[in-house]
C-alpha atoms as a PDB file:
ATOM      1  CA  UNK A   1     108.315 105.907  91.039  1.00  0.00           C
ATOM      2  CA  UNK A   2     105.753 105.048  88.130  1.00  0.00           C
ATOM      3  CA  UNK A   3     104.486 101.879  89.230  1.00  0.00           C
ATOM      4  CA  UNK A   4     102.410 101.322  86.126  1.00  0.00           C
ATOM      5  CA  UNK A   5     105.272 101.958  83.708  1.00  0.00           C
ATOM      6  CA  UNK A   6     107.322  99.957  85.657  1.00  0.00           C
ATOM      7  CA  UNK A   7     104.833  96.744  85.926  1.00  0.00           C
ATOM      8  CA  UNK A   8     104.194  97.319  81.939  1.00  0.00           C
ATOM      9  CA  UNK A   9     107.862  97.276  81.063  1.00  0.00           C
ATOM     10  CA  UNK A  10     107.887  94.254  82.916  1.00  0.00           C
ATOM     11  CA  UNK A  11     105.023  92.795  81.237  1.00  0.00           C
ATOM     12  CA  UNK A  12     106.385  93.559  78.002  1.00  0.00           C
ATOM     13  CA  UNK A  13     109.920  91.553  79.094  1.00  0.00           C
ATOM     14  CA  UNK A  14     107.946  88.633  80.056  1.00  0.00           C
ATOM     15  CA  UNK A  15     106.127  88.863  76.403  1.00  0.00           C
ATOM     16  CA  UNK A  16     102.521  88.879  77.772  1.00  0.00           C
ATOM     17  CA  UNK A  17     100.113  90.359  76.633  1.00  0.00           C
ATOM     18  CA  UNK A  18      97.726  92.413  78.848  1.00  0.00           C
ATOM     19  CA  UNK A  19      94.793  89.443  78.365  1.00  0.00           C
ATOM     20  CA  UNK A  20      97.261  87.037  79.749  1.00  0.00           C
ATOM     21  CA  UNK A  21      98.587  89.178  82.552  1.00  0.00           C
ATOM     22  CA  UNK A  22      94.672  88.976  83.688  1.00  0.00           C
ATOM     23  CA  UNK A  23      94.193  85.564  83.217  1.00  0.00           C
ATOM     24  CA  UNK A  24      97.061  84.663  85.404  1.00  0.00           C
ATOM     25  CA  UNK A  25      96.858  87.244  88.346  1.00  0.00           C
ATOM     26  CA  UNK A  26      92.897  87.028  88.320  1.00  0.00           C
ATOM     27  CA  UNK A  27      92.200  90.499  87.486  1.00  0.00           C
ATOM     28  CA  UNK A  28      90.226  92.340  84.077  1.00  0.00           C
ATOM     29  CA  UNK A  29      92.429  94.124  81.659  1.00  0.00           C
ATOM     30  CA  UNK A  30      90.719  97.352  81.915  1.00  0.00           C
ATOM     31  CA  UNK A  31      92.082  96.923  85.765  1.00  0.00           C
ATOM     32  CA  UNK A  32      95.382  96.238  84.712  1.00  0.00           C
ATOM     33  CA  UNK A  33      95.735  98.775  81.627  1.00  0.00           C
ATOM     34  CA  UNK A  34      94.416 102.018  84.034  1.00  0.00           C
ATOM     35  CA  UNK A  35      97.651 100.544  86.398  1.00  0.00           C
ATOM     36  CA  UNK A  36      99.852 100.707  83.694  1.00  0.00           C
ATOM     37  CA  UNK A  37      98.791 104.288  82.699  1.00  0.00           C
ATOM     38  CA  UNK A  38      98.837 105.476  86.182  1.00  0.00           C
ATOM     39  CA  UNK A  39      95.187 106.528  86.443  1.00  0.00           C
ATOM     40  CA  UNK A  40      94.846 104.079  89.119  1.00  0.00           C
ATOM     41  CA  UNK A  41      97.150 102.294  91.741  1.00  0.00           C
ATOM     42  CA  UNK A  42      96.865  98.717  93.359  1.00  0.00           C
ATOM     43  CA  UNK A  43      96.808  97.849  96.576  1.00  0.00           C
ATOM     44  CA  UNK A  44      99.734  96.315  98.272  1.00  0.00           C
ATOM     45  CA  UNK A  45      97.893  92.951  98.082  1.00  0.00           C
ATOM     46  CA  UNK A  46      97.236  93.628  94.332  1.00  0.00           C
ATOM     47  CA  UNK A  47      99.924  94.410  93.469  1.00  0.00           C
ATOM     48  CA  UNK A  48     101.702  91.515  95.262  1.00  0.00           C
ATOM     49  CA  UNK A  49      99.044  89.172  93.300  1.00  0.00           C
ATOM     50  CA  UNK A  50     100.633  91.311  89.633  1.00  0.00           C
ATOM     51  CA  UNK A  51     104.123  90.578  90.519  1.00  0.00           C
ATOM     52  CA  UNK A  52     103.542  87.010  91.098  1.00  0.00           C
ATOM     53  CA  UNK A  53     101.892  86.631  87.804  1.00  0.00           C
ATOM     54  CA  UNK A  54     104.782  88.402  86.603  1.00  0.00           C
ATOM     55  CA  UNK A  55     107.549  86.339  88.006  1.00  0.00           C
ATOM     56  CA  UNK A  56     109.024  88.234  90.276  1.00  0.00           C
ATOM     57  CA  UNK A  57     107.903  89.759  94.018  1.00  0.00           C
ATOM     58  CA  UNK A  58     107.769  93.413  95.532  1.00  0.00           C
ATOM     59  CA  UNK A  59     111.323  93.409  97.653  1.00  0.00           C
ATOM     60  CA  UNK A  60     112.754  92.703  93.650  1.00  0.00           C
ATOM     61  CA  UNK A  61     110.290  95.740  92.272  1.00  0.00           C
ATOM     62  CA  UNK A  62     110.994  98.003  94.485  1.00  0.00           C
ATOM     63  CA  UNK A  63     114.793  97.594  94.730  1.00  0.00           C
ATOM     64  CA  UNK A  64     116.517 100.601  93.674  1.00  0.00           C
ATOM     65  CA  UNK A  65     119.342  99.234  91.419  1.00  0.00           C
ATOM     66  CA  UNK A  66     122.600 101.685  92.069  1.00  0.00           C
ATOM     67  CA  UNK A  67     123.179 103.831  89.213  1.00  0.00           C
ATOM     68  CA  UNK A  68     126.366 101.754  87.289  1.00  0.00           C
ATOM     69  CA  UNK A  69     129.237 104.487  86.316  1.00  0.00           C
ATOM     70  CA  UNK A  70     130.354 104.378  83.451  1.00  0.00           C
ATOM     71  CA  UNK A  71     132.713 107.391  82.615  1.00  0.00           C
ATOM     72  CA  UNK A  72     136.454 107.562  85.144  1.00  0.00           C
ATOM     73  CA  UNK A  73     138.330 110.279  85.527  1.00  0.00           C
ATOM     74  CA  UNK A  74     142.055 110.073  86.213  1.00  0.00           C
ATOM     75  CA  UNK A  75     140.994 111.064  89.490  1.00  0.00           C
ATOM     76  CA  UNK A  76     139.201 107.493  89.774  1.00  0.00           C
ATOM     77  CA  UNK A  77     142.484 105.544  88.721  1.00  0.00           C
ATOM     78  CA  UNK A  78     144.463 103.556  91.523  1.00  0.00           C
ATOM     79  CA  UNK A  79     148.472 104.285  90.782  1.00  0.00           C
ATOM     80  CA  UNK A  80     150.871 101.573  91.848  1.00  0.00           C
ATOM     81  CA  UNK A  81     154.151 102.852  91.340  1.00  0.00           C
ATOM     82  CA  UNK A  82     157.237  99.954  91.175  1.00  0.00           C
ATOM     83  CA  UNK A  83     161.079  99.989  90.304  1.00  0.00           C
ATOM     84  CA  UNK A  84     160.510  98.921  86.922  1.00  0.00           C
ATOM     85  CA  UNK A  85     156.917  99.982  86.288  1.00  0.00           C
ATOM     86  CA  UNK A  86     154.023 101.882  87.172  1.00  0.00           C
ATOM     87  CA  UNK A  87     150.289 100.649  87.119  1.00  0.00           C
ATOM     88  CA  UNK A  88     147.344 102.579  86.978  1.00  0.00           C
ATOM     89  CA  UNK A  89     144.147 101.063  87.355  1.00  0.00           C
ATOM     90  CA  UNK A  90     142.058 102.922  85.293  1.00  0.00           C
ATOM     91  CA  UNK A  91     138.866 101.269  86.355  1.00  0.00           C
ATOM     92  CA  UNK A  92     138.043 101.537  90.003  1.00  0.00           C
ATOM     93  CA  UNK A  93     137.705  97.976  91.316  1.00  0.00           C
ATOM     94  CA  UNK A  94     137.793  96.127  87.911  1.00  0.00           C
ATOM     95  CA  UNK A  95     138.305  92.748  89.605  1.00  0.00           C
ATOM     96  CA  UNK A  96     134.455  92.435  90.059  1.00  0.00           C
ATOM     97  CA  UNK A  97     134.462  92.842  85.990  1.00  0.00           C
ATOM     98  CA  UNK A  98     134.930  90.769  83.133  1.00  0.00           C
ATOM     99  CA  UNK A  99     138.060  92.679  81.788  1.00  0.00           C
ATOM    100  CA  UNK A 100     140.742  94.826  83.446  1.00  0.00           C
ATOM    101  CA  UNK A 101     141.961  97.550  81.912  1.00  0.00           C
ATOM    102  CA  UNK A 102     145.219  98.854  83.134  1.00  0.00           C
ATOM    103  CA  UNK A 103     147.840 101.407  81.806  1.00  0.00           C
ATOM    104  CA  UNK A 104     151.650  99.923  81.903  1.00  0.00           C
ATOM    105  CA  UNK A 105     154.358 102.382  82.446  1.00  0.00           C
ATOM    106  CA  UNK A 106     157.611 100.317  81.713  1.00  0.00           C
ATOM    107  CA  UNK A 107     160.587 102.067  82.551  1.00  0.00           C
ATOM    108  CA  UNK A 108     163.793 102.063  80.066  1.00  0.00           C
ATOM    109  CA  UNK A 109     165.464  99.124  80.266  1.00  0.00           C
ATOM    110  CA  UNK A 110     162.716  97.160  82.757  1.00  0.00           C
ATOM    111  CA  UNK A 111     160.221  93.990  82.318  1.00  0.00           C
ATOM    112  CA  UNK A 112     156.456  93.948  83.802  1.00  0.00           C
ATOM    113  CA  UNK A 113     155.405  91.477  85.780  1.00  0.00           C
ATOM    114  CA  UNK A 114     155.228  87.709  84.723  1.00  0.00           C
ATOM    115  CA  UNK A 115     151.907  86.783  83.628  1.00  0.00           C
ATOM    116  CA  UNK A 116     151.625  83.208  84.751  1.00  0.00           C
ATOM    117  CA  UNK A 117     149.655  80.580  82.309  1.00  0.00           C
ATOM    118  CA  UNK A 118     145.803  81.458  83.262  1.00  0.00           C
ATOM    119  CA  UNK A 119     142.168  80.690  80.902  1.00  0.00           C
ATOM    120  CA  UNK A 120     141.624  83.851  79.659  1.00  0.00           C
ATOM    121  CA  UNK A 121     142.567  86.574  77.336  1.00  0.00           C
ATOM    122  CA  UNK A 122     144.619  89.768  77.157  1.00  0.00           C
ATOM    123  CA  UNK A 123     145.245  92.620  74.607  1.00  0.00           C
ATOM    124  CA  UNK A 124     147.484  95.365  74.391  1.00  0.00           C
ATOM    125  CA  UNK A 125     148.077  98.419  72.806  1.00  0.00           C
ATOM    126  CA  UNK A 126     151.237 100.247  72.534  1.00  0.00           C
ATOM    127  CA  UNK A 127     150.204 104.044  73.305  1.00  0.00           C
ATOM    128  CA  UNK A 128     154.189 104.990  73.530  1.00  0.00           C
ATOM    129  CA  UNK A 129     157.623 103.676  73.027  1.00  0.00           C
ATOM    130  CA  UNK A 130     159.001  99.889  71.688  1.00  0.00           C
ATOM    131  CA  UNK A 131     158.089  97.251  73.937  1.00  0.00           C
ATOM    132  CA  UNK A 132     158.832  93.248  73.431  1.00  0.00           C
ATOM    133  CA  UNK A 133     155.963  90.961  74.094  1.00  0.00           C
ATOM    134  CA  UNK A 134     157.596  87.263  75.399  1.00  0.00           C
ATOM    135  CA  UNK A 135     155.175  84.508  75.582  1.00  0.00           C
ATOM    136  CA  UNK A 136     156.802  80.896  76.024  1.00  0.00           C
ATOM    137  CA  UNK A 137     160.090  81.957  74.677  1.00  0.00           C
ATOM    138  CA  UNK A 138     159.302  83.503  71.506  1.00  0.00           C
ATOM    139  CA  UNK A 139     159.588  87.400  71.527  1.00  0.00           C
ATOM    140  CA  UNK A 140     157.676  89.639  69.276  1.00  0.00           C
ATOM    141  CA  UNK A 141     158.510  93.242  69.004  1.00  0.00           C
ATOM    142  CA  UNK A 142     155.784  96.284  69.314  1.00  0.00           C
ATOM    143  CA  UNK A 143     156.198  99.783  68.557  1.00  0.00           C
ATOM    144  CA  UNK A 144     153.591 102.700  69.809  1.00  0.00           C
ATOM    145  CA  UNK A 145     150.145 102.393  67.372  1.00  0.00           C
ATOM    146  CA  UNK A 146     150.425  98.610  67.114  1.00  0.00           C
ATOM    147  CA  UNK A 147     148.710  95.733  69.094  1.00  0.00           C
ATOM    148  CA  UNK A 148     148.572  92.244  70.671  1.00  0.00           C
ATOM    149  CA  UNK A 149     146.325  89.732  71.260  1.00  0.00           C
ATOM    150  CA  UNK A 150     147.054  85.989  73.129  1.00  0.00           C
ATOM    151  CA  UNK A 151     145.500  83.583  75.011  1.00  0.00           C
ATOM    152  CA  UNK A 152     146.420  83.577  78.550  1.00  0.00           C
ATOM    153  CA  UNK A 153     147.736  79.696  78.253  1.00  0.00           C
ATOM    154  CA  UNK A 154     151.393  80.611  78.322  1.00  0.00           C
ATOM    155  CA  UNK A 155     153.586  82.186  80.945  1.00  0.00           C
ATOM    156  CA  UNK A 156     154.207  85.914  79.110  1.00  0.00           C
ATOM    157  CA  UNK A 157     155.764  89.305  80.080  1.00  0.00           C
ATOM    158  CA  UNK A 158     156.651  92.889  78.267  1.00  0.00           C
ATOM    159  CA  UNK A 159     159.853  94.113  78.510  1.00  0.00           C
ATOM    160  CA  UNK A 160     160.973  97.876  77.126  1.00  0.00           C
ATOM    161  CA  UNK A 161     164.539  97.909  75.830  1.00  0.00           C
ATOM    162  CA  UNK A 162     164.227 101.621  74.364  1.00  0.00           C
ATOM    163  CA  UNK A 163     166.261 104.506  76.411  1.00  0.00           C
ATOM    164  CA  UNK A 164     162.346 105.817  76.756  1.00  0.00           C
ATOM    165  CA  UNK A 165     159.433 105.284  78.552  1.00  0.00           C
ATOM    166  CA  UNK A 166     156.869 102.686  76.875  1.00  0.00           C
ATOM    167  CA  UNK A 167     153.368 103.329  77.415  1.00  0.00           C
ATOM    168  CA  UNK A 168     150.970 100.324  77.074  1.00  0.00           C
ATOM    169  CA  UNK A 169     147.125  99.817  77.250  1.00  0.00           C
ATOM    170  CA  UNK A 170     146.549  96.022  79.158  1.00  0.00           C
ATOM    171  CA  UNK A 171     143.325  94.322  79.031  1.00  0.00           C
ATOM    172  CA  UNK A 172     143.257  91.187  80.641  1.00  0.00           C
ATOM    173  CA  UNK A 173     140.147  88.805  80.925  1.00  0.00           C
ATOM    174  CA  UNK A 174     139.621  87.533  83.416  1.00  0.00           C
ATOM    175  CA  UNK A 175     141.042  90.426  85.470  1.00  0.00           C
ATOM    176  CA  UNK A 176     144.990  89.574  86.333  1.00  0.00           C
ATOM    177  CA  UNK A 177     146.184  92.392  88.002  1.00  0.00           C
END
């Protein structure tokens, strides 16, 4: 690890300069700017007295933050096959998200599950097939290529009428599924 590019980045996110990273940790900026290039490392004690100054401590600094993934292969996906519908999760533990992606398999002739009236958001997008979206008694009707869009405050469901499978992209915030 590059402790002197990591303590400048920091000092640059706490927009100080390197004058007023001196002044508050009690050290000279020549000190300071030969860390931040490397030519020169602190002691533990030092560098204890930078990270105060800096807002932070050296458990936080030296924590190694776990590389986030962020491309899933089908291997990744969770499949939940049903009756009248197959899930796949296509985001490995999504519930610790913001959104939840999920592909919809609706069977000919089957409904998904009831979406119960919830604050949030969903979207979908028809990948395959002629679905109906029902929200609150009102139907709308989808074919593949076209989307929707609602708020979450109404009880809602898809149901595929087709002789086909339908084939729908479901993004619910918060996560739902």
């Amino acid at each position: 690890m590059q402790i002197g590019k990591k303590l400048r980045a920091l000092r640059i996110r706490n927009d100080l300069t390197l004058e007023e990273l001196a002044s508050r940790s009690e050290l000279t900026k020549g000190f300071l700017s030969q860390v931040e290039r490397d030519l020169t490392s602190p002691s533990i004690s030092t560098l204890n007295d930078i990270l105060e100054a800096l807002g932070t401590n050296l458990a936080d600094f030296f924590r190694v933050e776990k590389e986030e993934k962020i491309v899933f292969q089908t291997d990744d996906f969770f499949v939940d096959e049903r009756e009248d519908y197959t899930i796949e999760w296509v985001i490995p533990n999504a519930q610790k998200n913001q959104m939840e992606p999920i592909l919809l398999t609706l069977h000919p002739g089957k409904k998904s599950m009831l979406m119960e009236s919830h604050n949030g958001q969903e979207f979908g997008y028809v990948l395959k097939g002629n679905v109906e979206l029902i929200v609150g008694g009102q139907s709308y009707r989808l074919k593949a290529k076209e989307t929707f869009y609602l708020s979450g405050d109404k009880a809602h469901y898809l149901e595929n009428k087709g002789n086909g499978e339908a084939k729908i992209l479901w993004i619910t915030t918060p996560p739902m599924f």
